[in-house]
PDB file of N, CA and C in Angstrom:
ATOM      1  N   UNK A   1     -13.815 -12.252  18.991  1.00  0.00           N
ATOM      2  CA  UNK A   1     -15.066 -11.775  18.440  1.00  0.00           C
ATOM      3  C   UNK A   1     -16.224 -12.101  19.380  1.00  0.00           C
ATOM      4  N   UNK A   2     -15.989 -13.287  20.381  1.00  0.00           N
ATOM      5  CA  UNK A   2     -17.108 -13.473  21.097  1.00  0.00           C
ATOM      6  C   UNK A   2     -17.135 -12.525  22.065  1.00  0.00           C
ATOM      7  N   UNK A   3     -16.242 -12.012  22.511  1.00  0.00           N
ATOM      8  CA  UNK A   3     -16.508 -10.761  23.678  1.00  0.00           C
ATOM      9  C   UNK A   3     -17.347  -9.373  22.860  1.00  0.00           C
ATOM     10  N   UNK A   4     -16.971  -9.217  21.628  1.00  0.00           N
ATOM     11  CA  UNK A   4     -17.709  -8.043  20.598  1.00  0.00           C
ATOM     12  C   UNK A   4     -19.290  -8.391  21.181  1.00  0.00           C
ATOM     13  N   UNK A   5     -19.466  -9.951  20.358  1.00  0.00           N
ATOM     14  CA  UNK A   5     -20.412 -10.302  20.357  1.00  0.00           C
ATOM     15  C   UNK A   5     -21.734 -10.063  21.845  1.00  0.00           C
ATOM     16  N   UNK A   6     -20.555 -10.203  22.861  1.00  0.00           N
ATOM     17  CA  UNK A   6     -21.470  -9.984  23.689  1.00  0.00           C
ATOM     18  C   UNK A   6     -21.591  -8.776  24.243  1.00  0.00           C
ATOM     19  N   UNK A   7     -20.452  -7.960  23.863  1.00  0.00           N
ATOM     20  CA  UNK A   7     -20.682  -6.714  24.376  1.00  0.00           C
ATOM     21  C   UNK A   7     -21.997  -5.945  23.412  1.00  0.00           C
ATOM     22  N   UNK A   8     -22.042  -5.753  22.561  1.00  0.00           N
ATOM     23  CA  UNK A   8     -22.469  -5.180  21.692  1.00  0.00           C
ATOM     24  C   UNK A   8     -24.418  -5.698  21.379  1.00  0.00           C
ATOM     25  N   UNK A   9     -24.495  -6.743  21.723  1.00  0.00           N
ATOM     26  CA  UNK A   9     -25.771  -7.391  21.831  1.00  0.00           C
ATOM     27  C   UNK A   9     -26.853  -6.838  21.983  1.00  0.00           C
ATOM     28  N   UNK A  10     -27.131  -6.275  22.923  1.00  0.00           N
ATOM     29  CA  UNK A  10     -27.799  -5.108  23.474  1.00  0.00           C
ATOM     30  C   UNK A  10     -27.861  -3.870  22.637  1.00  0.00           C
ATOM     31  N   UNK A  11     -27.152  -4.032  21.655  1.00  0.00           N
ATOM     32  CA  UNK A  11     -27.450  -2.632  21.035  1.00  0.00           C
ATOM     33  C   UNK A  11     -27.560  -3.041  19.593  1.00  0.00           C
ATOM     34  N   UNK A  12     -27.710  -4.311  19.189  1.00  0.00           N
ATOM     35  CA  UNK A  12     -28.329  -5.078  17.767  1.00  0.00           C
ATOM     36  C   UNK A  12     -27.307  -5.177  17.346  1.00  0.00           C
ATOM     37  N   UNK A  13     -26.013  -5.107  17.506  1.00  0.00           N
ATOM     38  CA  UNK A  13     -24.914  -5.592  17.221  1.00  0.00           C
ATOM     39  C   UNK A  13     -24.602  -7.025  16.706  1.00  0.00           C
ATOM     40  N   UNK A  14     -24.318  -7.855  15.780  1.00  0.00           N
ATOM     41  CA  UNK A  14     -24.099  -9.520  15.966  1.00  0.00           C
ATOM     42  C   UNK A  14     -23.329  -9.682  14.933  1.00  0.00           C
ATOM     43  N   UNK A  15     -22.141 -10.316  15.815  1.00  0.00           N
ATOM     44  CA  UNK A  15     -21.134 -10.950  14.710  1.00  0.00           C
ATOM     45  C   UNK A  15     -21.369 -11.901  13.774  1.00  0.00           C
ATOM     46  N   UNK A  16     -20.960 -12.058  12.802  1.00  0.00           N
ATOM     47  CA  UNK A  16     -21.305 -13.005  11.838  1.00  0.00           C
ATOM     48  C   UNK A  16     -19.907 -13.552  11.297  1.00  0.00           C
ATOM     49  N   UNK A  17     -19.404 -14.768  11.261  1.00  0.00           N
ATOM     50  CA  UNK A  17     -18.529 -15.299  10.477  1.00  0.00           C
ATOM     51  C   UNK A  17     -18.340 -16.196   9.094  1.00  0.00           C
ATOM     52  N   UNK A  18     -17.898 -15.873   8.132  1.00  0.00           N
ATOM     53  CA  UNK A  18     -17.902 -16.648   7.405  1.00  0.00           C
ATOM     54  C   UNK A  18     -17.238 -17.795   7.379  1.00  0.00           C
ATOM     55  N   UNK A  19     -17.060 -18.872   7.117  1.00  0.00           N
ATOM     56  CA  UNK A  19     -15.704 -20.177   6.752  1.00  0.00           C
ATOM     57  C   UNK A  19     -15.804 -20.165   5.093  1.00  0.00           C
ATOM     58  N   UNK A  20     -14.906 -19.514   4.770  1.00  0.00           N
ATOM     59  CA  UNK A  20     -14.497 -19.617   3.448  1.00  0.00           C
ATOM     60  C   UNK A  20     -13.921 -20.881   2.973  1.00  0.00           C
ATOM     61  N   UNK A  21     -13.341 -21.477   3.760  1.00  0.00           N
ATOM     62  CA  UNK A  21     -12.562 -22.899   2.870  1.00  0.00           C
ATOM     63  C   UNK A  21     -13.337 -24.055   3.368  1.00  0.00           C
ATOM     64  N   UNK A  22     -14.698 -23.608   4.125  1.00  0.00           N
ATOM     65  CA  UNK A  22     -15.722 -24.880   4.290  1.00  0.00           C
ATOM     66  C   UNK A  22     -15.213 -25.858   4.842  1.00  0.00           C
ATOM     67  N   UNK A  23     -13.950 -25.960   5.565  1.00  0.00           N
ATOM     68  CA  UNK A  23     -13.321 -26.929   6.863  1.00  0.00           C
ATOM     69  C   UNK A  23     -14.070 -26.756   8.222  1.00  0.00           C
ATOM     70  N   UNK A  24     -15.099 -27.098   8.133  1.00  0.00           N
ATOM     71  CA  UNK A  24     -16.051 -26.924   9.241  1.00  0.00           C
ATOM     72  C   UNK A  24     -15.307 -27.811  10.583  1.00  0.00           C
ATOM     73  N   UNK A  25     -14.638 -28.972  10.584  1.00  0.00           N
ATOM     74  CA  UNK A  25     -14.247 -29.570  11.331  1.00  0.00           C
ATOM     75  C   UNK A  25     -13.293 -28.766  11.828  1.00  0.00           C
ATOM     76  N   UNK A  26     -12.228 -28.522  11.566  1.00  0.00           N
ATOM     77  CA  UNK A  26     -11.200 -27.226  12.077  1.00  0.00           C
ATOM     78  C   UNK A  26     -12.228 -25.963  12.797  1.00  0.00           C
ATOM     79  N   UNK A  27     -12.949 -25.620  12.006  1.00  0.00           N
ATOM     80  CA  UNK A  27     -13.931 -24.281  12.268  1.00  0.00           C
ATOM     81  C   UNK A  27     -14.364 -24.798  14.180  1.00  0.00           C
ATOM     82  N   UNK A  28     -15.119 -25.916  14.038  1.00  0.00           N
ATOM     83  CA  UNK A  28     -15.411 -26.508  15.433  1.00  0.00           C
ATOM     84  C   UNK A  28     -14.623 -26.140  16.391  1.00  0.00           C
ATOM     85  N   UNK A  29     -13.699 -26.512  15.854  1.00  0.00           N
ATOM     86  CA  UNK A  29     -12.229 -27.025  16.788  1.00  0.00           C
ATOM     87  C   UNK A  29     -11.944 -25.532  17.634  1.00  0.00           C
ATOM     88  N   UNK A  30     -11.697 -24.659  16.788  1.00  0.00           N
ATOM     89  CA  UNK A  30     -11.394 -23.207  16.897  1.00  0.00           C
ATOM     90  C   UNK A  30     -12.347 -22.403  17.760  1.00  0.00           C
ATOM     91  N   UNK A  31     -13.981 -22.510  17.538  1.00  0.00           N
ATOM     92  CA  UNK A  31     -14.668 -22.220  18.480  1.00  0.00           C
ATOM     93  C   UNK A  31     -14.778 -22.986  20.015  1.00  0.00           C
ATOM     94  N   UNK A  32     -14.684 -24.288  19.736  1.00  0.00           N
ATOM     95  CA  UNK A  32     -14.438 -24.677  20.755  1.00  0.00           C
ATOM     96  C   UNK A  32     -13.170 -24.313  21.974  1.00  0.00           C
ATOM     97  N   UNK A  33     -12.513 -23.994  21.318  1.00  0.00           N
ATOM     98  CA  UNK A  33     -10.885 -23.806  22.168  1.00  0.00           C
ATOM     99  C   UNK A  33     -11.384 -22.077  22.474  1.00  0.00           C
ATOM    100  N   UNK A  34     -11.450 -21.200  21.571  1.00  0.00           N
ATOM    101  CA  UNK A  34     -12.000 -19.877  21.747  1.00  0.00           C
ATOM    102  C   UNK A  34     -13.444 -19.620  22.491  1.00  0.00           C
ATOM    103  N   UNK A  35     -14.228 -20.412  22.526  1.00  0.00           N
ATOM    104  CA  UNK A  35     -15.760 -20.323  23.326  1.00  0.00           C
ATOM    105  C   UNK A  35     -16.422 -19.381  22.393  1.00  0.00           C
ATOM    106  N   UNK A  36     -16.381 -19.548  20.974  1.00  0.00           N
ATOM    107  CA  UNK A  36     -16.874 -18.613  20.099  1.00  0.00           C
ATOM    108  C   UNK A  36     -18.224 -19.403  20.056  1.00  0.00           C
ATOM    109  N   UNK A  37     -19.608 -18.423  20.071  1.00  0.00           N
ATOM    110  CA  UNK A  37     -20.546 -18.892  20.402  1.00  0.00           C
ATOM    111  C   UNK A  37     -21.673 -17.890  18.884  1.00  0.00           C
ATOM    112  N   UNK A  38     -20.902 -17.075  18.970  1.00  0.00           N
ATOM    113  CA  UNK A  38     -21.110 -16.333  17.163  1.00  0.00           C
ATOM    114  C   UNK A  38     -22.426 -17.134  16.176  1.00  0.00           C
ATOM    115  N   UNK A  39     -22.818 -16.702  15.097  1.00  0.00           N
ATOM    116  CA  UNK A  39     -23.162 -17.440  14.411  1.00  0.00           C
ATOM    117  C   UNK A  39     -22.038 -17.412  12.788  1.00  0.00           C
ATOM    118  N   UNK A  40     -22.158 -18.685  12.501  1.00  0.00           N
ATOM    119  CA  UNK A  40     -21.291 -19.479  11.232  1.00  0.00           C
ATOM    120  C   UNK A  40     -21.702 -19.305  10.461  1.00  0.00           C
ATOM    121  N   UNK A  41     -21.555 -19.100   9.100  1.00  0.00           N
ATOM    122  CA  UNK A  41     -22.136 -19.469   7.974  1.00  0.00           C
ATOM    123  C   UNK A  41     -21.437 -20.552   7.005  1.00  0.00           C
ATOM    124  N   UNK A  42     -21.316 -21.219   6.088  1.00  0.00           N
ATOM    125  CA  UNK A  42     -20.755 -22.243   5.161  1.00  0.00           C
ATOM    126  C   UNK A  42     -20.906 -21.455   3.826  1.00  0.00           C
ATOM    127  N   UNK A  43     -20.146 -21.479   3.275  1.00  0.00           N
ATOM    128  CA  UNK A  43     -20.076 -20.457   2.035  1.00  0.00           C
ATOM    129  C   UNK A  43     -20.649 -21.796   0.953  1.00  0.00           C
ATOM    130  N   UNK A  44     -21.448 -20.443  -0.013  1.00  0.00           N
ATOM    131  CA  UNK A  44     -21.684 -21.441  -1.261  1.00  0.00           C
ATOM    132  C   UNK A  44     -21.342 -20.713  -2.077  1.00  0.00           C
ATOM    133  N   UNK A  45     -21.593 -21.468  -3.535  1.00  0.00           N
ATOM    134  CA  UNK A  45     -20.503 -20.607  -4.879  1.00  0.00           C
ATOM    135  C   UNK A  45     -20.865 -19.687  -5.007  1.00  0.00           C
ATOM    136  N   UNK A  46     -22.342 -19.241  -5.050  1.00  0.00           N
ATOM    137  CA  UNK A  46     -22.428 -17.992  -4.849  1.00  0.00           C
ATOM    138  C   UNK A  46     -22.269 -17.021  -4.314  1.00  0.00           C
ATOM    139  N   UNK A  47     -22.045 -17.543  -3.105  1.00  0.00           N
ATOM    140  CA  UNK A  47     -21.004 -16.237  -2.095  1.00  0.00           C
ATOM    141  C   UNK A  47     -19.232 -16.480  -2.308  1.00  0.00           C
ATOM    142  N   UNK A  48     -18.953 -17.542  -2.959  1.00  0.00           N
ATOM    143  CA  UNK A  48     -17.639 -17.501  -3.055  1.00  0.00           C
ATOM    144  C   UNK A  48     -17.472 -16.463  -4.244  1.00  0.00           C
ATOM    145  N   UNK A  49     -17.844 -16.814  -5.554  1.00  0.00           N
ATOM    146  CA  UNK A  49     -17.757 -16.212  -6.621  1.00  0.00           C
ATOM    147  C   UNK A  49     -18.659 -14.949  -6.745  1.00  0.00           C
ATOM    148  N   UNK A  50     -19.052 -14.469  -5.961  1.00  0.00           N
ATOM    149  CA  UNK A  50     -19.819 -13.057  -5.579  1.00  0.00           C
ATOM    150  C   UNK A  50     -19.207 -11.900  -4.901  1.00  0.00           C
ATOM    151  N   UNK A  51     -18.445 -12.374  -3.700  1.00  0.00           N
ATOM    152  CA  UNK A  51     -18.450 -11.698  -2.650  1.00  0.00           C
ATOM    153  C   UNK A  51     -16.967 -12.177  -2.164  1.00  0.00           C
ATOM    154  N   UNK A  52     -16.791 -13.536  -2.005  1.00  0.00           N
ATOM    155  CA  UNK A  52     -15.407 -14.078  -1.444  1.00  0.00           C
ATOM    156  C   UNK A  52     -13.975 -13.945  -2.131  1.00  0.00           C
ATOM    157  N   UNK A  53     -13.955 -14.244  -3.850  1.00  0.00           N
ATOM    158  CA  UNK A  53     -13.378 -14.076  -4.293  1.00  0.00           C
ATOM    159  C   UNK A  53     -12.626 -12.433  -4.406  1.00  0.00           C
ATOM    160  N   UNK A  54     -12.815 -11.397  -3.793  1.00  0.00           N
ATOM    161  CA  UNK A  54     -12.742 -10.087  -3.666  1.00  0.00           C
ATOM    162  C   UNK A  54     -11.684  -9.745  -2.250  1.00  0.00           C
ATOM    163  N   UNK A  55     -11.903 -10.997  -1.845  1.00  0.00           N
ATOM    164  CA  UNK A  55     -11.464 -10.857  -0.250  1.00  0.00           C
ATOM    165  C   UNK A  55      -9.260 -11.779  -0.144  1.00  0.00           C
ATOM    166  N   UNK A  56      -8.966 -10.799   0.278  1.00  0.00           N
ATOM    167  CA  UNK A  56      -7.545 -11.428  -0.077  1.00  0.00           C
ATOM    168  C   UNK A  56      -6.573 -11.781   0.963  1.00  0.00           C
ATOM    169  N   UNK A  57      -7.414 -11.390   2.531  1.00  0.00           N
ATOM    170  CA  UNK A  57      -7.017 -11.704   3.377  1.00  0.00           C
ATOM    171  C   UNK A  57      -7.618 -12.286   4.661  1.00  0.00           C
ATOM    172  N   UNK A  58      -7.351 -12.717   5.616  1.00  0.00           N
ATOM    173  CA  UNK A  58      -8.076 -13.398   6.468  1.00  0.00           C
ATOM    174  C   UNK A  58      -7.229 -13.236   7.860  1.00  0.00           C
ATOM    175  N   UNK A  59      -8.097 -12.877   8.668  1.00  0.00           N
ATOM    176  CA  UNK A  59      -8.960 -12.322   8.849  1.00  0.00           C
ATOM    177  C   UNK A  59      -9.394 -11.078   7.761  1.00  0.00           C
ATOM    178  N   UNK A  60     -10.776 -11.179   7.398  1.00  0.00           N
ATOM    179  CA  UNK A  60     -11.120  -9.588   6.981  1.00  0.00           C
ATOM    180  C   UNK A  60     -12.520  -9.400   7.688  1.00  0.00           C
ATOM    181  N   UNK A  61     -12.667  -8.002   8.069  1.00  0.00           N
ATOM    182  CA  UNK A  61     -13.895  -7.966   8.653  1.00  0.00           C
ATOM    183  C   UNK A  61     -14.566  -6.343   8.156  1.00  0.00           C
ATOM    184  N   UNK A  62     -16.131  -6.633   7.740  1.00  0.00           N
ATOM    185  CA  UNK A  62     -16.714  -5.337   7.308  1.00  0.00           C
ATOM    186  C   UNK A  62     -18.409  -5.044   8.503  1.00  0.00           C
ATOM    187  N   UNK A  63     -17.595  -3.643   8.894  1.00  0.00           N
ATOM    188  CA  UNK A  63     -18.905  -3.158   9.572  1.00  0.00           C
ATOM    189  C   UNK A  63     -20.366  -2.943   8.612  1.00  0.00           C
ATOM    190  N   UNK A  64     -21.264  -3.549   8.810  1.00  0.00           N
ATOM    191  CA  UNK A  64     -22.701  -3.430   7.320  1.00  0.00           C
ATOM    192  C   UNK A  64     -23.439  -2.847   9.056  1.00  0.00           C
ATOM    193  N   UNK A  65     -24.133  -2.246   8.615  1.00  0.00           N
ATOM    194  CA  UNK A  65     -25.734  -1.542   8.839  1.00  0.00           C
ATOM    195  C   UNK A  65     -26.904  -2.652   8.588  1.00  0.00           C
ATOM    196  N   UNK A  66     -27.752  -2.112   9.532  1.00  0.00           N
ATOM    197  CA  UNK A  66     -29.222  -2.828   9.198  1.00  0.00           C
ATOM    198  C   UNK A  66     -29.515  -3.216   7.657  1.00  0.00           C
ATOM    199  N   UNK A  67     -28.997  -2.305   6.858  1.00  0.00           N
ATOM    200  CA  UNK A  67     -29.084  -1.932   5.479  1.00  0.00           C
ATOM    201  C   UNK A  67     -28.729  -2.670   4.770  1.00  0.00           C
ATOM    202  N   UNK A  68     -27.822  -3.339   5.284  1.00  0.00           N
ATOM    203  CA  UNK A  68     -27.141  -3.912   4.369  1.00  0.00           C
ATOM    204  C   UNK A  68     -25.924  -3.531   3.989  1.00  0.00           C
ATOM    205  N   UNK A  69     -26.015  -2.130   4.427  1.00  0.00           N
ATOM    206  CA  UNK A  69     -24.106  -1.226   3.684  1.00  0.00           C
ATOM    207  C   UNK A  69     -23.497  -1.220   4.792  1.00  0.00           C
ATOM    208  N   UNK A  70     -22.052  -1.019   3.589  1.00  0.00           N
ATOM    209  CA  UNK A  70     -20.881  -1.500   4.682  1.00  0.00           C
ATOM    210  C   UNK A  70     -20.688   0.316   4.883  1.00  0.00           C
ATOM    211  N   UNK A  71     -20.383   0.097   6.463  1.00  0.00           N
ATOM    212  CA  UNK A  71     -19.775   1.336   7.162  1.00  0.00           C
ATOM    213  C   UNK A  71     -18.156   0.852   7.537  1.00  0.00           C
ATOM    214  N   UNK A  72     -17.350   2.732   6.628  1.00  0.00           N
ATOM    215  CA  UNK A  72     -16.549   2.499   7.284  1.00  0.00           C
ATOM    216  C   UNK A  72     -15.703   1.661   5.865  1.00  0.00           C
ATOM    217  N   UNK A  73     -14.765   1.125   6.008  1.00  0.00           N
ATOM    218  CA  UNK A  73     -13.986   1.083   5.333  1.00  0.00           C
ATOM    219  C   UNK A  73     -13.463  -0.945   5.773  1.00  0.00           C
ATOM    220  N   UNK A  74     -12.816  -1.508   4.631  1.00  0.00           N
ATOM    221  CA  UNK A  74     -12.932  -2.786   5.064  1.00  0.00           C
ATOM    222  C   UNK A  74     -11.468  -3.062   5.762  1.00  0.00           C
ATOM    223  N   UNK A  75     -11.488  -3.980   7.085  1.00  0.00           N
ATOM    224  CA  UNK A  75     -10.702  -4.522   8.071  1.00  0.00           C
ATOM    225  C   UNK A  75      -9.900  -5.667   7.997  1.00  0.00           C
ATOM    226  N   UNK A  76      -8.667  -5.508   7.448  1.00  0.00           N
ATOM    227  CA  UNK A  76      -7.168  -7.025   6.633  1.00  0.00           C
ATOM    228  C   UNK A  76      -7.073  -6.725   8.023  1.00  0.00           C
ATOM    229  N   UNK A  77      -6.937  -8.322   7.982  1.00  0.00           N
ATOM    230  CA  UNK A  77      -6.620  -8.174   9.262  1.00  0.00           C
ATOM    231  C   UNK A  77      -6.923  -8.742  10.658  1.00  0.00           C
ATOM    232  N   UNK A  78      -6.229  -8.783  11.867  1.00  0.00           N
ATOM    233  CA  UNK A  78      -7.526  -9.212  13.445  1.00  0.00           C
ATOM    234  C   UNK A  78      -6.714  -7.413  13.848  1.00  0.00           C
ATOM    235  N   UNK A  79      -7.488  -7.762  14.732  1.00  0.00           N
ATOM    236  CA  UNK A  79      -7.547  -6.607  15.538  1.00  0.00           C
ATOM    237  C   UNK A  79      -8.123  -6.844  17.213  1.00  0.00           C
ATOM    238  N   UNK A  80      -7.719  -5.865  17.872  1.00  0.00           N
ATOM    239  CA  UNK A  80      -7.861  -6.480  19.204  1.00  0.00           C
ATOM    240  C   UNK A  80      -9.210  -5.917  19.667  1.00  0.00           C
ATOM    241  N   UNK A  81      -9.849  -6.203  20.726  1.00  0.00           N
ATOM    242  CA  UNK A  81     -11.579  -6.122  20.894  1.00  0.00           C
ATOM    243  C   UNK A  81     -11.468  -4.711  21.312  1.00  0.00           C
ATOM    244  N   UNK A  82     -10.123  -3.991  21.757  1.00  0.00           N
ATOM    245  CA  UNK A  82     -10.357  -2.641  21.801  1.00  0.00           C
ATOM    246  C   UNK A  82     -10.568  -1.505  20.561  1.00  0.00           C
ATOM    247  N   UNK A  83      -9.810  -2.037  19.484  1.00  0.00           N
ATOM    248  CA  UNK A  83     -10.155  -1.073  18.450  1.00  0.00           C
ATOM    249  C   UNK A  83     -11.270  -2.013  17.768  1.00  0.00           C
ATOM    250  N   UNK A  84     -12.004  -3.232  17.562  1.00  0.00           N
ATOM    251  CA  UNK A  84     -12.957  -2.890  17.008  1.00  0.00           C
ATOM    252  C   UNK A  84     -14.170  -2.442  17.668  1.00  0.00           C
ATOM    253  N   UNK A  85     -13.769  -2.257  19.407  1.00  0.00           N
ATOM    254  CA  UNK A  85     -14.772  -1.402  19.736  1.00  0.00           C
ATOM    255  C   UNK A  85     -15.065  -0.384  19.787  1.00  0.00           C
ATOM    256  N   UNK A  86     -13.819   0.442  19.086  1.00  0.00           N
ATOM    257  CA  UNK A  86     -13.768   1.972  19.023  1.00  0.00           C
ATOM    258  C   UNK A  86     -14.711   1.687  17.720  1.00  0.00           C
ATOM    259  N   UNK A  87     -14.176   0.726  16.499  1.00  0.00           N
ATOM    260  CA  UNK A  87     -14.758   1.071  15.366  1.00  0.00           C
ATOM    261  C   UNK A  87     -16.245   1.116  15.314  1.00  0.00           C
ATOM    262  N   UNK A  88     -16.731   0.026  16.646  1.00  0.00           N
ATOM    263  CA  UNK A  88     -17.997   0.005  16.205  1.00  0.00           C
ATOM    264  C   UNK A  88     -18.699   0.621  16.788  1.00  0.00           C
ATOM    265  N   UNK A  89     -18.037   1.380  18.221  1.00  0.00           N
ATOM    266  CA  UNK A  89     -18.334   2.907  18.791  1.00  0.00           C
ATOM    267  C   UNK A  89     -19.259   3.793  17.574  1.00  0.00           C
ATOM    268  N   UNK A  90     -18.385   4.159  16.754  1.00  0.00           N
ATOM    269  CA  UNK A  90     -17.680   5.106  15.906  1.00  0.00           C
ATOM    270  C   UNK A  90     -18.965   4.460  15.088  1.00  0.00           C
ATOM    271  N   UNK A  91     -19.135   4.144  14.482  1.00  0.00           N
ATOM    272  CA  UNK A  91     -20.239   3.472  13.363  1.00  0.00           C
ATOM    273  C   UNK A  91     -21.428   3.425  13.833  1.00  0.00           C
ATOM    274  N   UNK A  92     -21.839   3.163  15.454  1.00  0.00           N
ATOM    275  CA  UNK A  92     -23.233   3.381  15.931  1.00  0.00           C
ATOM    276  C   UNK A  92     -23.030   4.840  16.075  1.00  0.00           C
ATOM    277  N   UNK A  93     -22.309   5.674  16.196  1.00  0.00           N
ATOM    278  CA  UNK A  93     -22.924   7.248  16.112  1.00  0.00           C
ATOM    279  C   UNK A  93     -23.481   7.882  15.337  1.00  0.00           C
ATOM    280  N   UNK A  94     -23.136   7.443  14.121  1.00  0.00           N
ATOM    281  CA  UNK A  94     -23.405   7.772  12.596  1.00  0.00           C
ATOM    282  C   UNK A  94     -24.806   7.220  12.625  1.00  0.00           C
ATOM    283  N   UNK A  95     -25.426   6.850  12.949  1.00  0.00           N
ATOM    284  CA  UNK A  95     -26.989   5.706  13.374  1.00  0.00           C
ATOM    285  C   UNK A  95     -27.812   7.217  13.560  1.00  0.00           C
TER     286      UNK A  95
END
């Protein structure tokens, strides 16, 4: 995700990750070994019981708009930096 991240920068692009199980120490660990430089978030109940609880796999990833809406359809799953750069090709055209 950090290569997305930097490819895409330039065009208001920015990854965002959640940590759903709030093991921030592992979370570290993982960016560190990956050079994920991303921004984190720490889930609270309200995003667990809002938004998280909906989510059934992990990796999952959703393209959102300035807007707020999700483009595009939601991502079970990793995927390699080539198709989510088609996807997010594909989603800035629609812009």
């Amino acid at each position: 995700m950090q290569e997305i991240d930097k490819k895409y920068s330039d065009k208001g692009v920015r990854v965002l990750a959640i940590l759903a199980d709030n093991e921030v120490d592992a979370a570290k660990k993982i960016l560190e070994q990956t050079g994920g430089k991303y921004k984190n978030i720490i889930t609270t109940e309200s995003l667990i019981e809002g938004f998280l609880d909906q989510i059934m796999y992990v990796p999952t990833t959703l393209i959102v708009n300035s807007k707020g809406e999700m483009v595009g359809e939601i991502i079970a799953g990793a995927r390699s930096t080539e198709e989510f750069s088609k996807l997010i090709d594909d989603a800035l055209k629609g812009l």
